[in-house]
Protein backbone atom coordinates (compact mmCIF):
# COMPACT_ATOMS: atom_id res chain seq x y z
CA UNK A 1 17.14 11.42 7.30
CA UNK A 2 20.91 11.31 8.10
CA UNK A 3 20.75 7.69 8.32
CA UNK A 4 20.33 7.53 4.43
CA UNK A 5 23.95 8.54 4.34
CA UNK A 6 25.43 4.99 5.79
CA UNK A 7 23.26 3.17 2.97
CA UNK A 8 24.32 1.39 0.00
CA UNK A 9 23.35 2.08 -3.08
CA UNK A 10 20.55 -1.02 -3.11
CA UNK A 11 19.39 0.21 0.19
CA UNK A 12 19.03 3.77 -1.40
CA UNK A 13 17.32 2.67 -4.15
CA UNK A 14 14.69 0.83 -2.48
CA UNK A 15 14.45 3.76 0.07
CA UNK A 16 13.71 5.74 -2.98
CA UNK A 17 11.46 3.48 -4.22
CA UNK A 18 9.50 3.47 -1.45
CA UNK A 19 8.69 7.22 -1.18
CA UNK A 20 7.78 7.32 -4.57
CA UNK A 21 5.13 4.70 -3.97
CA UNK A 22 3.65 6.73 -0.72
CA UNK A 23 4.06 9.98 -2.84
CA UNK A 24 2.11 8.15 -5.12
CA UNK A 25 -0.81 6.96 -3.36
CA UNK A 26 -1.06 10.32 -1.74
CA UNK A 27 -1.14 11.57 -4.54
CA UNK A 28 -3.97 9.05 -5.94
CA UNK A 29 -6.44 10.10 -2.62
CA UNK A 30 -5.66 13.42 -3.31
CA UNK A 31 -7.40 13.51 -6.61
CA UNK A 32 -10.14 11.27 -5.40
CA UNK A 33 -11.22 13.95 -2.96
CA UNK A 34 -10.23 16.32 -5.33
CA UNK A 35 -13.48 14.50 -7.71
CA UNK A 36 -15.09 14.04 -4.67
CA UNK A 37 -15.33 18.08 -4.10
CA UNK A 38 -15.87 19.28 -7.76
CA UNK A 39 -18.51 16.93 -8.70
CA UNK A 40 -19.72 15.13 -5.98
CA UNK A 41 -23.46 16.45 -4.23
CA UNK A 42 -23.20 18.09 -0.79
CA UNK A 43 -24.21 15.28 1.26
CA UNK A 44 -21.52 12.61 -0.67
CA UNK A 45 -18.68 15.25 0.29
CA UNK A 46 -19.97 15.80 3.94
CA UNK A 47 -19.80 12.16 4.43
CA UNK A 48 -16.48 11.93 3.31
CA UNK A 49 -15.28 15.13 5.10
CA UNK A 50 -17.01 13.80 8.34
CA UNK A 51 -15.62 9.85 7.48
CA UNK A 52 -11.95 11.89 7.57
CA UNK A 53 -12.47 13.77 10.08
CA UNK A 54 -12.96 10.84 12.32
CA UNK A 55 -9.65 9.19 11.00
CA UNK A 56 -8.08 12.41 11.68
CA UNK A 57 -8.52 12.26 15.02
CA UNK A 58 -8.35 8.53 15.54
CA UNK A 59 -5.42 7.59 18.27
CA UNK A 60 -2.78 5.49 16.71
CA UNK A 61 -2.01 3.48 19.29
CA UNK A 62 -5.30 1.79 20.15
């Protein structure tokens, strides 16, 4: 992050806009699974666990 040090204040700004929107949306699929695991059935949440699983372990570069 030393990089943020050369920016102007626009370029900041936007930089800081743009973790708050990722923090954000994390924060969004974190509740989801969040519902997900307090009132979803067993089979629903092993789905999802085994649907993130797979994305876990996808490669990125393919």
């Amino acid at each position: 992050m030393p990089d943020i040090l050369g920016y102007t204040l626009a370029q900041l700004r936007g930089f800081m806009a743009a973790t708050i929107r990722t923090d954000a949306a994390r924060d969004a699929r974190l509740l989801s699974l969040l519902a997900i695991g307090t009132r979803g059935d067993a089979r629903q949440l092993d789905k999802t666990l085994d649907r993130l699983t797979d994305h876990a372990h996808l490669d990125p570069h393919r």
